[in-house]
Protein backbone atom coordinates (compact mmCIF):
# COMPACT_ATOMS: atom_id res chain seq x y z
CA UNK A 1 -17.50 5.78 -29.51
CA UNK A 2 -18.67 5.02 -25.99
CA UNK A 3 -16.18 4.22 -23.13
CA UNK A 4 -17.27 0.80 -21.39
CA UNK A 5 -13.84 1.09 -19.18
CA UNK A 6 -12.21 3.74 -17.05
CA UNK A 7 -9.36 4.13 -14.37
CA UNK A 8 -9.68 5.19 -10.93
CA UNK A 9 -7.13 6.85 -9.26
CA UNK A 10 -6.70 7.15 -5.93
CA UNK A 11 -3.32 8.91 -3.78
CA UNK A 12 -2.37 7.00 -0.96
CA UNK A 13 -0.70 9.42 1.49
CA UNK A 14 -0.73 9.26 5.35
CA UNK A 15 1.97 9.51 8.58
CA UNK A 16 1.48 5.43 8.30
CA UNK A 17 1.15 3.05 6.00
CA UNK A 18 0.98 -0.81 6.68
CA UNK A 19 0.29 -3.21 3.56
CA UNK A 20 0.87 -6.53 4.96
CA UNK A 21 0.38 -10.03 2.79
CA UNK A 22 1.44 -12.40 6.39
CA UNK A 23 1.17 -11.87 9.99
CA UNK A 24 2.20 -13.68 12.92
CA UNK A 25 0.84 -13.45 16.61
CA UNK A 26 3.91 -11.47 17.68
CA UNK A 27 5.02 -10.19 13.87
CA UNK A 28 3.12 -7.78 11.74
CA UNK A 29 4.89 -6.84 8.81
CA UNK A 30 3.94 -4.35 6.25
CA UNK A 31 5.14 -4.39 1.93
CA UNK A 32 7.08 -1.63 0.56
CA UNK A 33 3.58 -0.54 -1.93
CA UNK A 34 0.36 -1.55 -0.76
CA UNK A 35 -1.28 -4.87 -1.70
CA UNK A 36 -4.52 -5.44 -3.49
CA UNK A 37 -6.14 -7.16 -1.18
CA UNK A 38 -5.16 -3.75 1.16
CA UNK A 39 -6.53 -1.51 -1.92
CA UNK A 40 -9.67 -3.72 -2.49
CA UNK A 41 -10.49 -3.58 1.34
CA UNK A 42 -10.28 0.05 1.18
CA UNK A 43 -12.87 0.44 -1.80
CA UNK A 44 -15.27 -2.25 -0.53
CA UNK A 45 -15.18 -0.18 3.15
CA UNK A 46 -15.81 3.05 1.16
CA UNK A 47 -18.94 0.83 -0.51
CA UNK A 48 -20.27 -0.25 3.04
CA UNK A 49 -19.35 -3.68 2.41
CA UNK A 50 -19.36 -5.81 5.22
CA UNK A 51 -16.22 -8.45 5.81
CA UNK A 52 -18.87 -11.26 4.37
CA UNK A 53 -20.19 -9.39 1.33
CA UNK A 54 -19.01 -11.26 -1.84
CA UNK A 55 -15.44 -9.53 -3.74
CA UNK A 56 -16.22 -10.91 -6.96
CA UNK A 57 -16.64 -7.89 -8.74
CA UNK A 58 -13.65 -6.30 -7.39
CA UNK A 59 -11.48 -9.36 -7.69
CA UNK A 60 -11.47 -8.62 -11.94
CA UNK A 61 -10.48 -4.52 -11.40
CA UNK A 62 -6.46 -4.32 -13.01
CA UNK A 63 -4.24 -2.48 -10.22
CA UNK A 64 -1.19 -0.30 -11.29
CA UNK A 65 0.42 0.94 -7.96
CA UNK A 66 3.18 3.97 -8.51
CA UNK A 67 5.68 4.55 -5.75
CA UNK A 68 5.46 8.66 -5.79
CA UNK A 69 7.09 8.78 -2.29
CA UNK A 70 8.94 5.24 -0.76
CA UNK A 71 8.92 6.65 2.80
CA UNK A 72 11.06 5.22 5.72
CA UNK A 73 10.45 1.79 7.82
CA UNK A 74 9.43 2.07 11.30
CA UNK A 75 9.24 -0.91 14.49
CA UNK A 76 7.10 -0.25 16.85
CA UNK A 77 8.12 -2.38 19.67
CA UNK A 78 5.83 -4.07 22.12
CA UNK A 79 6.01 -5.85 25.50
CA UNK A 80 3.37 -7.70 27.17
CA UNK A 81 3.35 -8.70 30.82
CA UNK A 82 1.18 -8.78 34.03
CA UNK A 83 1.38 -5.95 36.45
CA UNK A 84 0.75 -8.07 39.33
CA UNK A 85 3.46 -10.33 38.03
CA UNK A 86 1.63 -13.24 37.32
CA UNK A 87 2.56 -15.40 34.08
CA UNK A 88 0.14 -14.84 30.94
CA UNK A 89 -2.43 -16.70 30.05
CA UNK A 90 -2.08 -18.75 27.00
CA UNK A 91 -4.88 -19.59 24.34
CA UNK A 92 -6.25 -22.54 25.68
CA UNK A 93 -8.66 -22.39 28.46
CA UNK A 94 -9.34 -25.12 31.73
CA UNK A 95 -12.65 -27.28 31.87
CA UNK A 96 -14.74 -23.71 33.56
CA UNK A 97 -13.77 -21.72 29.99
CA UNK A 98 -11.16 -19.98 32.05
CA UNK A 99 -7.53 -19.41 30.40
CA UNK A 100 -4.55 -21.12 31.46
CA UNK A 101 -1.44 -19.98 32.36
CA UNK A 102 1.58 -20.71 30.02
CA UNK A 103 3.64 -23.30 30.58
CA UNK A 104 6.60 -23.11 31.37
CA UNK A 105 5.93 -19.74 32.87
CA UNK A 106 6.21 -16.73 30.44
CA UNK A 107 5.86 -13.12 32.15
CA UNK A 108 6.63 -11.00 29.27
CA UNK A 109 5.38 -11.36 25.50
CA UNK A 110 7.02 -9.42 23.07
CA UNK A 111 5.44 -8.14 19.48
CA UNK A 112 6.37 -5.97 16.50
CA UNK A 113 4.39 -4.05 14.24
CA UNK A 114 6.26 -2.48 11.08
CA UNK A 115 4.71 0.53 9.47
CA UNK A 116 5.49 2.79 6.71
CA UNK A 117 6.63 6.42 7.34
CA UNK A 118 5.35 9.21 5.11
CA UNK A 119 4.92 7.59 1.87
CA UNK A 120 2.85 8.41 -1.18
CA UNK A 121 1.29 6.04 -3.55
CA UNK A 122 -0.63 6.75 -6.40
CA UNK A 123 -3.23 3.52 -6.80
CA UNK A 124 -4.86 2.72 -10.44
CA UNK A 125 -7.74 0.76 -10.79
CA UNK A 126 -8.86 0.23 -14.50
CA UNK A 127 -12.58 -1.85 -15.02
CA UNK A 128 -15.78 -1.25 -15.95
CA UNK A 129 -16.67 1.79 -16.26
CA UNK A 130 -20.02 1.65 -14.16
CA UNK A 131 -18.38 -0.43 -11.32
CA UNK A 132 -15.40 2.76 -11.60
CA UNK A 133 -18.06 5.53 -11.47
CA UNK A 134 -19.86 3.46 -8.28
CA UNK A 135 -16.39 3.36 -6.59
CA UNK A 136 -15.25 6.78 -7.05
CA UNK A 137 -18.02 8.23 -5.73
CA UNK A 138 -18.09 5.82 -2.61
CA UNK A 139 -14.34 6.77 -2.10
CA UNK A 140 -15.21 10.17 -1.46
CA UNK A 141 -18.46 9.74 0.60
CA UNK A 142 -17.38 6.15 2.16
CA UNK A 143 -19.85 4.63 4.11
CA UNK A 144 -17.05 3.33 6.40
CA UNK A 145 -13.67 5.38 8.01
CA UNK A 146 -10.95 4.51 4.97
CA UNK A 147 -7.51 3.06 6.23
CA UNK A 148 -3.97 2.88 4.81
CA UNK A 149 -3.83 -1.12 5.11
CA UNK A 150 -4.71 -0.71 9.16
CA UNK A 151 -7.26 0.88 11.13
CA UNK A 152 -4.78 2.92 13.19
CA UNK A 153 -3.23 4.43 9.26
CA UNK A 154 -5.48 7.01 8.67
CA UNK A 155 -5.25 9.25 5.32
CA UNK A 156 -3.98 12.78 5.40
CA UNK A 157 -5.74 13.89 2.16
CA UNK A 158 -8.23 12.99 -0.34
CA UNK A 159 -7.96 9.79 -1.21
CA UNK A 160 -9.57 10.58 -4.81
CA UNK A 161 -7.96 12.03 -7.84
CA UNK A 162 -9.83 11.41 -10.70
CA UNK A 163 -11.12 8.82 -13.53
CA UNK A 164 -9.72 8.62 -16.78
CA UNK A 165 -11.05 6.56 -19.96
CA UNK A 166 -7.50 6.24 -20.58
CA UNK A 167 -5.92 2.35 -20.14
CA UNK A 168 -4.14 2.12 -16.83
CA UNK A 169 -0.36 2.38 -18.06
CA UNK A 170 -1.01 5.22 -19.74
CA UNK A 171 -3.17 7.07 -16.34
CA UNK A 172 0.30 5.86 -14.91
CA UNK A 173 2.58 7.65 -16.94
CA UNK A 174 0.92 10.77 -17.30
CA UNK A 175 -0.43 11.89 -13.74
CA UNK A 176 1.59 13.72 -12.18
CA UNK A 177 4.35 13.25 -9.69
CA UNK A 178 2.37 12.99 -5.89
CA UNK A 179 4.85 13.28 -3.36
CA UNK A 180 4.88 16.02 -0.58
CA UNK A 181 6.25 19.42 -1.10
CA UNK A 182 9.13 18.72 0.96
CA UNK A 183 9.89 15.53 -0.31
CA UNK A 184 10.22 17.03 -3.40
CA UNK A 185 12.69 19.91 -2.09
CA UNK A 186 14.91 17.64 -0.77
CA UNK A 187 15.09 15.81 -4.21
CA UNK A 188 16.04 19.50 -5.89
CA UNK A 189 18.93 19.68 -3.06
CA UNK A 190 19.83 16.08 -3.71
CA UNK A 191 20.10 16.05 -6.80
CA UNK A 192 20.41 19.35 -8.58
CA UNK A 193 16.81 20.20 -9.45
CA UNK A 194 16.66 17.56 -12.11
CA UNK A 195 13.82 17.71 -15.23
CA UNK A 196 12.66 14.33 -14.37
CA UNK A 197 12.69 11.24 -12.06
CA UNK A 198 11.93 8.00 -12.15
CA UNK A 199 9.30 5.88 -10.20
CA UNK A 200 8.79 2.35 -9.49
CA UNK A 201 5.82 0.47 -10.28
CA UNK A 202 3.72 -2.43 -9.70
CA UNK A 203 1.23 -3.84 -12.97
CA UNK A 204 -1.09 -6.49 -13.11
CA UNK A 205 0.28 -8.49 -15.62
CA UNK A 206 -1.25 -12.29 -16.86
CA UNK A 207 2.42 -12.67 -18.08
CA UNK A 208 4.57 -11.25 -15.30
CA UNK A 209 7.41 -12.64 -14.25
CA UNK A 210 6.79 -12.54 -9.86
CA UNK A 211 3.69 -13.30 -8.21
CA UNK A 212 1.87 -11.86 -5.42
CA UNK A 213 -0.34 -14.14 -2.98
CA UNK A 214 -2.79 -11.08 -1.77
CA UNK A 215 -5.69 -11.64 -4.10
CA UNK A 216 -8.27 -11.26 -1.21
CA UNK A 217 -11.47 -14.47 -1.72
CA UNK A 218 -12.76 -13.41 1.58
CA UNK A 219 -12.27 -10.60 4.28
CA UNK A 220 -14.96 -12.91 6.62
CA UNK A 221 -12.36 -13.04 9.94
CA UNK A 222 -13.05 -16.89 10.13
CA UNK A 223 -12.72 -17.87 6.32
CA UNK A 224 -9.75 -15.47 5.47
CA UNK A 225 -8.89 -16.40 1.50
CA UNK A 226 -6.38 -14.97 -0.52
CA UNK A 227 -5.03 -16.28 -4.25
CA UNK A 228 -2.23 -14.99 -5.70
CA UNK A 229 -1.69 -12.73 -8.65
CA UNK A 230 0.42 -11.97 -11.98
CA UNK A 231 2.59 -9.14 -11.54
CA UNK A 232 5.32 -7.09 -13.85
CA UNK A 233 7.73 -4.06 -12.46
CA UNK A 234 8.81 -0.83 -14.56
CA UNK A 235 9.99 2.05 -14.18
CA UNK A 236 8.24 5.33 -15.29
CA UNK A 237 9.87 8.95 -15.54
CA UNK A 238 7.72 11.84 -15.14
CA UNK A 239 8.66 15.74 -15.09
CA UNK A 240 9.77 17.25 -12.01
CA UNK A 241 8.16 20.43 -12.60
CA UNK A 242 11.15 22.29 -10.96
CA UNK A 243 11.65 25.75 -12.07
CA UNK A 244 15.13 26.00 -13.76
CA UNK A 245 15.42 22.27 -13.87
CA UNK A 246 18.54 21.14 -15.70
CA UNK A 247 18.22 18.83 -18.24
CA UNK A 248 20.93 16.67 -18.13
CA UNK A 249 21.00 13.11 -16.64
CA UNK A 250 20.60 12.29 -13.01
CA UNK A 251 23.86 10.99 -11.71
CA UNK A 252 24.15 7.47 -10.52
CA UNK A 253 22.78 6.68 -7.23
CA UNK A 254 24.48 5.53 -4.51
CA UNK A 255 28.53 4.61 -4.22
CA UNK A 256 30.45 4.03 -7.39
CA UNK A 257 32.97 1.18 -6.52
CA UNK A 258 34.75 2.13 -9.60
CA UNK A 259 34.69 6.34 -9.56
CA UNK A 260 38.32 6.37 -8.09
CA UNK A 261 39.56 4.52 -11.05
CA UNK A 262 37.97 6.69 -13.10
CA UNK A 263 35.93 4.33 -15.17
């Protein structure tokens, strides 16, 4: 029988990450996995789309996003001012198109941009499998530079890893664990070289429980759109690949309130 559908995969691995879903003048924040509006921006750069090319094709791909590596949180902390100590300028400008100053007086603006440190993602896209074929091969000759969510998050590898005709749980459950060499020696030290370990992830799901308002309509930067989205969480458990990996449980994470009392 013929496959009509297939599953792209793509790894997601940089020094920075930012996936954000709302940002403020002075606030950028970024989600713990990327977004699919951040994922669907990526493949329609890789396919030389423009910001006011049409998604609609995109918009009915089924995203799976694994959490191989969580990474760490970082501010980057910004202040704005005027070296010759005049106040800023605000956004509205006089009569002559010339910006005013604020008022009252402001001499210093201060912003924050939050970024993801050294995480690892492994991204599944399952469709048609013409439209998959198209995108896979535009992810690894894209037409424009590929980003982690923003311009300054480059990629550190390949972004492609394959296409299955398998459904997208199961390309989730059965590629393998993607996080860094080092990542995954401090996981042996932590926790005993364990046979397994278990992974977050994010599913496209008509019946989920959550939503997720980052269904992108339009990327045009003066008719920004975005819908929202279905979504279910699970966990999946995949082999460690250790060499002498024990096989008995992980121990519980964290502090057990209760492990003095011996319960």
């Amino acid at each position: 029988m013929t496959t009509t559908t297939a599953t792209l995969v793509l790894r997601l691995a940089g020094p920075l990450q930012s996936w954000g879903d709302r940002s403020v003048f002075n606030r950028r924040e970024t989600r713990p996995e990327p977004t699919k509006s951040g994922v669907l921006g990526l493949l329609a750069a890789a396919s030389g789309r423009t910001r006011e090319q049409p998604l609609d094709d995109l918009l009915g791909l089924h995203l799976g996003v694994r959490v191989d590596q969580p990474g760490s949180l970082l501010r980057d902390y910004h202040t704005v001012s005027d070296y010759r100590g005049r106040p800023l300028p605000q956004a509205g400008v006089s009569a002559k198109g010339v910006q005013k100053p604020t008022s009252p007086a402001k001499h210093t603006h201060i912003t924050q941009r939050f970024y993801l440190q050294d995480a690892v993602f492994l991204a599944a896209l399952h469709g048609p499998l013409p439209l998959v074929e198209a995108l896979a091969e535009a992810v690894q000759r894209p037409a424009f530079p590929l980003a982690l969510g923003r311009r300054s998050c480059v990629p550190t590898q390949p972004i492609y890893l394959a296409v299955h005709p398998q459904p997208l749980l199961q390309v989730l459950h059965t590629t393998p664990w993607q996080a860094t060499d080092t990542a995954k020696q401090v996981h042996a030290r932590d926790w005993g070289r364990p046979a397994t370990v278990r992974l977050p992830a994010t599913i496209d799901d008509p019946d989920g429980e959550e939503s997720a308002t980052d269904v992108p309509r339009s990327f045009a930067p003066r008719e920004r759109r975005f819908t929202s989205r279905r979504i279910s969480h699970q966990w999946i458990t995949l082999p460690t690949g250790f060499t002498g990996a024990r096989t008995t449980p992980e121990p519980p994470q964290g502090h057990d309130p209760f492990a003095l009392l011996g319960w």
